[in-house]
Protein backbone atom coordinates (compact mmCIF):
# COMPACT_ATOMS: atom_id res chain seq x y z
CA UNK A 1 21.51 3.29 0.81
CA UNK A 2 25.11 2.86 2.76
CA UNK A 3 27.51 3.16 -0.06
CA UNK A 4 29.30 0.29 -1.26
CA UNK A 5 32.06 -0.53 -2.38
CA UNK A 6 32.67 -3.41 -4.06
CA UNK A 7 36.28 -2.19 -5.20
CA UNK A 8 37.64 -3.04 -1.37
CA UNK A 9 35.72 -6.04 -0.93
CA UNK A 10 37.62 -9.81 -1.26
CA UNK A 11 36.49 -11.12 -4.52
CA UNK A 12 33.61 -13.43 -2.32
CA UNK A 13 32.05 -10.67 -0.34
CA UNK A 14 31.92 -8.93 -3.70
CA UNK A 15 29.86 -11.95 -4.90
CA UNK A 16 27.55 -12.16 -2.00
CA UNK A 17 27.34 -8.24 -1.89
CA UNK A 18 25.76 -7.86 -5.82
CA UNK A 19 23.68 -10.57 -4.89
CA UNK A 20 21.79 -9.04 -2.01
CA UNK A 21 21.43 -6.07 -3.81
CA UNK A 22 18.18 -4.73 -5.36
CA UNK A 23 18.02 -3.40 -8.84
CA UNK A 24 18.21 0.28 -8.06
CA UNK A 25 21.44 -0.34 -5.77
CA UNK A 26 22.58 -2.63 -8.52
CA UNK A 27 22.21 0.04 -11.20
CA UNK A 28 23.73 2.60 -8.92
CA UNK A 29 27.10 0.61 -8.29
CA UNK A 30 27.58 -0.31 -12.01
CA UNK A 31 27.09 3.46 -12.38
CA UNK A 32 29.84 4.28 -10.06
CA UNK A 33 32.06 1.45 -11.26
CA UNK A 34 31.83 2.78 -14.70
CA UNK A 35 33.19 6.49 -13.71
CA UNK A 36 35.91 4.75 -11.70
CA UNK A 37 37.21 2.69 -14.69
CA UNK A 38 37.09 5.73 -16.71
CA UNK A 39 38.99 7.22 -13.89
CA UNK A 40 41.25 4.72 -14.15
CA UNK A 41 41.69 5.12 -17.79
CA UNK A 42 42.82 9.07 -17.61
CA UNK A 43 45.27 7.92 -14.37
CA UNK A 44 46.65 5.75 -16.51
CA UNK A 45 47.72 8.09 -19.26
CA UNK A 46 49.39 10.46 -16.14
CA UNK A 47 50.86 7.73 -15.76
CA UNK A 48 49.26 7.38 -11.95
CA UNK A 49 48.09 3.89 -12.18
CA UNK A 50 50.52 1.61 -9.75
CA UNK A 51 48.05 -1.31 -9.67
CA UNK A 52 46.91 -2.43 -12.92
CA UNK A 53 44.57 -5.40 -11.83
CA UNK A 54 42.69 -2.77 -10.93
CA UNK A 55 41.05 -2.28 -14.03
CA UNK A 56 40.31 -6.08 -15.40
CA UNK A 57 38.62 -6.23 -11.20
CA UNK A 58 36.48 -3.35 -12.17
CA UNK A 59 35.53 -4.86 -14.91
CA UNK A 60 34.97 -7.99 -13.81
CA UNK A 61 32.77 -6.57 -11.30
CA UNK A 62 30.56 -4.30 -13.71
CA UNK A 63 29.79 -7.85 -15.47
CA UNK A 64 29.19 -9.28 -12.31
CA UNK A 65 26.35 -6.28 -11.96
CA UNK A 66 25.00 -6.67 -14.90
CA UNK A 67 24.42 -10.17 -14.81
CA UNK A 68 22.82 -9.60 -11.84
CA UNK A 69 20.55 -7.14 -13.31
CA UNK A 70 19.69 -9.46 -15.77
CA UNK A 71 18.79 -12.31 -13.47
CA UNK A 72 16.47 -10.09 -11.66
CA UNK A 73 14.32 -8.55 -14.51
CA UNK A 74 13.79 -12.04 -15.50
CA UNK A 75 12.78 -13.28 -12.00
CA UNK A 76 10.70 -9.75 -12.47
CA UNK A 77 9.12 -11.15 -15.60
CA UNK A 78 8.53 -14.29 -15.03
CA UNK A 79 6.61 -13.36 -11.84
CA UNK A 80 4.36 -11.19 -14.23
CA UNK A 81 3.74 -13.93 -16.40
CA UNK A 82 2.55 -16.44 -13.39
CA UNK A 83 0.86 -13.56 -12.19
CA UNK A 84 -1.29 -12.97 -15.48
CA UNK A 85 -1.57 -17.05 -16.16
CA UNK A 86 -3.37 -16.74 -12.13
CA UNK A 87 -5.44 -13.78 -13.42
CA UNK A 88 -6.30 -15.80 -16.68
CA UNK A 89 -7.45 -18.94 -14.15
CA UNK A 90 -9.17 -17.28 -11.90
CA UNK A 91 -11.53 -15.04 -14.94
CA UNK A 92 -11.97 -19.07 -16.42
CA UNK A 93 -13.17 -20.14 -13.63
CA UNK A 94 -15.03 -17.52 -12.80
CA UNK A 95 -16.92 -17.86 -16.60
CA UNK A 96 -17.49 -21.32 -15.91
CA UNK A 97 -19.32 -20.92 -12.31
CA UNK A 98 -21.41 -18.01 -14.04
CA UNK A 99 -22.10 -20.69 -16.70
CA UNK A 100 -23.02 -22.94 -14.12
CA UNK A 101 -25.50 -21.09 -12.37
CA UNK A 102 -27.30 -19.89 -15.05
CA UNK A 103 -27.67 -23.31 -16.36
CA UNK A 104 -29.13 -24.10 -12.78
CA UNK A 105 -31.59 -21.35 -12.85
CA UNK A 106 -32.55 -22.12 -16.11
């Protein structure tokens, strides 16, 4: 994966930036994120921080990421559910054409 940055991104590339990505890249950015707002913490107590929005941007972005997370173990989930509820279809309806037959060869 091309590293990204979402920290030099306009806040609406940001947007459409988490949402193309997949969970692993996802998971990777709010890891990176995370060590630059602790980065951003010890700057801060040098006394090397000149932009301060920097840190409510990271943050706001780390939610952003996690939300996003979120939204796609639930897409993941309920996938697996209409993917069982298919499975459970399919084995009824395979019962009932067994049933069938042997009630015609009977």
């Amino acid at each position: 994966m091309a590293e990204i940055q979402l920290t030099d991104q306009k806040e609406n590339e940001r947007r459409k930036l988490v949402r193309s990505m997949t969970m692993a890249d996802a998971l990777e950015e709010v890891t990176r994120l995370r060590r630059h707002l602790f980065d951003l913490r010890i700057q801060q107590d040098r006394g090397e921080v000149r932009n301060v929005r920097q840190f409510a941007r990271t943050r706001k972005d780390i939610a952003m990421l996690l939300h996003h997370i979120t939204e796609l173990e639930n897409t993941d989930a309920e996938m697996f559910v209409e993917f069982e509820n298919a499975s459970d279809e399919d084995a009824e309806t395979e019962n009932e054409s067994v049933k069938d037959e042997e009630g015609v060869q009977e």
